[in-house]
Protein backbone atom coordinates (compact mmCIF):
# COMPACT_ATOMS: atom_id res chain seq x y z
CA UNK A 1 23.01 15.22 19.35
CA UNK A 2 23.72 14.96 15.56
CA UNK A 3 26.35 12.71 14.20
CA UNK A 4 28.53 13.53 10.77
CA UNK A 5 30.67 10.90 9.39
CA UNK A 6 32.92 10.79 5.97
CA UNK A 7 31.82 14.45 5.07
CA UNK A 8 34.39 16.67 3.50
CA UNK A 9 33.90 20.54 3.59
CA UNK A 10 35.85 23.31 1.67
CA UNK A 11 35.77 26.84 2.47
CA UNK A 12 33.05 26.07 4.48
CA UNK A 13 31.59 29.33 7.26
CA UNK A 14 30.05 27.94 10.53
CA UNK A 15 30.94 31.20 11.74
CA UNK A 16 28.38 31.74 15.04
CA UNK A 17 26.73 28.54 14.67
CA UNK A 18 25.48 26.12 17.64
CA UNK A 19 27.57 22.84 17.01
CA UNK A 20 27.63 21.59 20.70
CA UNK A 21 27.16 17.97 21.79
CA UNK A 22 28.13 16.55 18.27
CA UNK A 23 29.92 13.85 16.99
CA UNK A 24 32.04 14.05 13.63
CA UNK A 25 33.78 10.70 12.61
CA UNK A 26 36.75 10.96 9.27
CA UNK A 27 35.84 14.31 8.19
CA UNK A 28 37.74 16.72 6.41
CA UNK A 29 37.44 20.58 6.63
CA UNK A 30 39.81 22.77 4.41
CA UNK A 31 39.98 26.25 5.06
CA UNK A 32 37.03 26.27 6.85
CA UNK A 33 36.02 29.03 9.63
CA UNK A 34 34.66 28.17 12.63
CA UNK A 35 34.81 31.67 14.47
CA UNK A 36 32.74 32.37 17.84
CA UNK A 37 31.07 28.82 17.33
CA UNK A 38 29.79 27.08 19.90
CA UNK A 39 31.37 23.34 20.49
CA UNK A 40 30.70 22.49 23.95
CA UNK A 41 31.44 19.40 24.52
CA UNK A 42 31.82 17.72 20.47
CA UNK A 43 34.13 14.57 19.94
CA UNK A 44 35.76 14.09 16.57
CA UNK A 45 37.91 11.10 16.00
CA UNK A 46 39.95 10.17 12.83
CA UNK A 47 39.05 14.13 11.12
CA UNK A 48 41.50 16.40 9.59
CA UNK A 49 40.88 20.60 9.47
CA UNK A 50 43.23 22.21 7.73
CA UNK A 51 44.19 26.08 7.61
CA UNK A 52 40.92 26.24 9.77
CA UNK A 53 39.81 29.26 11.78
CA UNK A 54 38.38 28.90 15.60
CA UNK A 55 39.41 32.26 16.72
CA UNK A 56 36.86 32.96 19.53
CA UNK A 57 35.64 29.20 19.36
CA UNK A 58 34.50 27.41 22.38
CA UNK A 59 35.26 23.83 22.46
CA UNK A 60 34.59 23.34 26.15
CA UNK A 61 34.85 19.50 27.20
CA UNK A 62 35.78 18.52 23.89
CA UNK A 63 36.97 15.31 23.17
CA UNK A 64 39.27 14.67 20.14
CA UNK A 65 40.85 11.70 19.34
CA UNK A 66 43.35 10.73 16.80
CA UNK A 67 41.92 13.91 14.74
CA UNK A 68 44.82 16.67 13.23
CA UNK A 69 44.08 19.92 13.31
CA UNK A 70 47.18 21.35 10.68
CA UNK A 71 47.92 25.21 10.53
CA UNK A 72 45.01 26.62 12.29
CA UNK A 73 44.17 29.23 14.54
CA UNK A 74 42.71 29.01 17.71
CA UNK A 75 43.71 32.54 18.94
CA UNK A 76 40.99 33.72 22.01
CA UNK A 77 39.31 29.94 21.86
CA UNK A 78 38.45 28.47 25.23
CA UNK A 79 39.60 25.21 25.03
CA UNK A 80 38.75 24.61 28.98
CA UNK A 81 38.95 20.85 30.13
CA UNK A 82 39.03 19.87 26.59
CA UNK A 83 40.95 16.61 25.81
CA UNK A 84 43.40 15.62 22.56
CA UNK A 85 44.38 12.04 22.48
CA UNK A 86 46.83 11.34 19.69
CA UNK A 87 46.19 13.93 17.78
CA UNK A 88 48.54 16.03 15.45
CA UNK A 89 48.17 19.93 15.89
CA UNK A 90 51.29 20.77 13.80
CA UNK A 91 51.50 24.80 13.05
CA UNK A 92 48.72 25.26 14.62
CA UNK A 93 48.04 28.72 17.02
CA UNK A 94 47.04 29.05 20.12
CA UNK A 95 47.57 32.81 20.97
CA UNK A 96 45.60 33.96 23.73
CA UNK A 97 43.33 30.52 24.07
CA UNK A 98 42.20 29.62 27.17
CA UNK A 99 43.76 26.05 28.04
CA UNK A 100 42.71 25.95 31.91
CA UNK A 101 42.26 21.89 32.89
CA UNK A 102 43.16 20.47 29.08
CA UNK A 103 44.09 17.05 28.97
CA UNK A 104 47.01 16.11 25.78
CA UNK A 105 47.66 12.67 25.38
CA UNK A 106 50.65 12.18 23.42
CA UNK A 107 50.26 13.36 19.94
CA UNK A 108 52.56 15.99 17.45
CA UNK A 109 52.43 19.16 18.44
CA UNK A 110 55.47 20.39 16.86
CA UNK A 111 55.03 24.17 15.17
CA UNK A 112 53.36 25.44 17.29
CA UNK A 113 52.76 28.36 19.04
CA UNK A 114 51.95 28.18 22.99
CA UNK A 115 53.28 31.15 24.33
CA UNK A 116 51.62 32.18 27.65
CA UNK A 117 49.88 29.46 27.84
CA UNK A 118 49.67 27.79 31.65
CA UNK A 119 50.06 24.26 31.72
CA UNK A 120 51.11 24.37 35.46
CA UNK A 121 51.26 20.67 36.99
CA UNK A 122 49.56 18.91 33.53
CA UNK A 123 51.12 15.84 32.18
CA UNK A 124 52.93 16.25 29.19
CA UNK A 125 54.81 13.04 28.53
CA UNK A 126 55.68 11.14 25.36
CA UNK A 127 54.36 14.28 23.52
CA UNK A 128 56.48 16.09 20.09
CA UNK A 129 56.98 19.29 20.86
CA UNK A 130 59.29 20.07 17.59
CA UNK A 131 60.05 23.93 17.53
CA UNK A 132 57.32 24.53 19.81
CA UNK A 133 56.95 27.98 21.32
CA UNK A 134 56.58 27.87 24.74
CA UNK A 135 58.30 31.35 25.53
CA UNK A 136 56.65 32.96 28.48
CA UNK A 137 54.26 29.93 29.23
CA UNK A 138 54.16 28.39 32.62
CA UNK A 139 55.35 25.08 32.79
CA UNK A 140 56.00 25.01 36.20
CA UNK A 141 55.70 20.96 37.97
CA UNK A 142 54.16 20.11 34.37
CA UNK A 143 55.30 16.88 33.77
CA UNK A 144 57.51 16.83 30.26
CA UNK A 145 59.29 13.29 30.20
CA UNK A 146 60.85 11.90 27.17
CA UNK A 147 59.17 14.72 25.50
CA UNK A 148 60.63 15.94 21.93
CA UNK A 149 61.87 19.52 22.91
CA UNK A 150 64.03 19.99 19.78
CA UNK A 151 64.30 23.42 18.85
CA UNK A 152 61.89 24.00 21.11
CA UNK A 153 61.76 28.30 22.05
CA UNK A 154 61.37 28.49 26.05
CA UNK A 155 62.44 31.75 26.69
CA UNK A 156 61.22 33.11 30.06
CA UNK A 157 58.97 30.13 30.36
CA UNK A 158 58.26 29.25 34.25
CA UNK A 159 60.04 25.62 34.60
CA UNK A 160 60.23 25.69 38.33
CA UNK A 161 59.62 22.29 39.49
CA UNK A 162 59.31 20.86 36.08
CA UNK A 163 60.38 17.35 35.15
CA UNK A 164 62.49 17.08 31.76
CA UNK A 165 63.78 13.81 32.72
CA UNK A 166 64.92 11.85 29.04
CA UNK A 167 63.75 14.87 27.01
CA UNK A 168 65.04 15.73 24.25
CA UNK A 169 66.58 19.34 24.37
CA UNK A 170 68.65 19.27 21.41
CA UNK A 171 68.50 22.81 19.55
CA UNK A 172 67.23 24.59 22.64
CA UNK A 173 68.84 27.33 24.13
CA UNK A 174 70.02 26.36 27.50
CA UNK A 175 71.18 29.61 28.49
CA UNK A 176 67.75 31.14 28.66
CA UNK A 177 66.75 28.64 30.68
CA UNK A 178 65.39 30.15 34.29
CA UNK A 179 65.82 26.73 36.36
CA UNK A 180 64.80 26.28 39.94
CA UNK A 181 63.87 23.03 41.42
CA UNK A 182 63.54 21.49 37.71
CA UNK A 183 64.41 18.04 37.58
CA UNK A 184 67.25 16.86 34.81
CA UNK A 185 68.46 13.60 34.11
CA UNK A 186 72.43 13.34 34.38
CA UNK A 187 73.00 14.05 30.46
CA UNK A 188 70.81 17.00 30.47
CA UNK A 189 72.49 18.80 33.51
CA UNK A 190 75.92 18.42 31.85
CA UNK A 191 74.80 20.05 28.74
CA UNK A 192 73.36 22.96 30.92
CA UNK A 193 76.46 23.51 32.81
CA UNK A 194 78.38 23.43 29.50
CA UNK A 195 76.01 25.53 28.06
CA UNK A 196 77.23 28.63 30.67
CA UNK A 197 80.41 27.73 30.52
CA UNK A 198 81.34 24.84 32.44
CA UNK A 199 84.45 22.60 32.28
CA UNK A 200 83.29 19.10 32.74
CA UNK A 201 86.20 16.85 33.76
């Protein structure tokens, strides 16, 4: 196991590399690449990669804690039972990633995209979801309380059984939404019923 702490990288390749079972503690990568690398099962706490590229990536059982990962790509990346506590992904892609079992814990991850992605029955709460895309993903019994949904893009996403409960769902299109069994606070189920039309006496 090798351990990396206060490094900063620029431009850096680790394209194909064998990074698994590491530790990195408050470093910085900046436009680095990280493609088809293997990172089974690394923790990073307190890092920052920016405009970085893990397309292909596998970060299975990864544990990442208070780390941001701003603007990058993790389109094809199997992020399998991998676990983000606190951590702010803002911009950040996730196109085609497998996300099977991942744990988020709170955290910013506002900008970005997670379209198709399944995130049947996980718990979501207390996490910023700022003009996330979620179109097409399933969300179905996922837990989403006092989320930040503002702006957020859900068309055709699966919401049956889905708790929104003290969300915030100002900016979103309610009349895309495809609701069945999907619990709503009162507030919320007023502004969907307005939303199609609705006179609320």
């Amino acid at each position: 196991m090798y351990q990396y702490k206060d490094q900063e990288y620029d431009a850096v390749e680790f394209d194909g590399r064998d990074l698994r079972y590491g530790e990195l503690v408050r470093c910085t990568f900046r436009k680095c690449t990280f493609m088809n690398v293997s990172m089974d099962e690394i923790e990073t706490s307190y890092c920052r990669f920016i405009e970085c590229d893990f397309k292909g990536a596998t970060l299975n059982g990864s544990i990442h804690t208070e780390s941001a990962f701003e603007n990058c790509s993790f389109t094809g990346a199997n992020l399998f039972v991998s676990k983000f506590n606190f951590c702010k992904m803002t911009g950040s892609d996730f196109a085609g990633a497998q996300m099977d079992g991942i744990t988020l814990n709170q955290g910013d991850w506002s900008y970005t995209n997670l379209s198709y992605t399944i995130f049947k029955k996980q718990d979501l709460k207390d996490i910023k979801f700022y003009e996330t895309d979620f179109s097409n993903a399933d969300l179905s019994f996922a837990d989403l309380r006092k989320c930040d949904l503002t702006g957020a893009v859900l068309i055709k996403a699966n919401l049956h059984g889905t708790d929104l409960r003290e969300a915030n769902l100002e900016g979103v299109d309610l009349k895309v939404l495809v609701i069945k069994n999907t619990r709503m606070d009162r507030e919320q189920a007023v502004l969907v019923a307005r939303s199609l039309g609705a006179k609320i006496e």
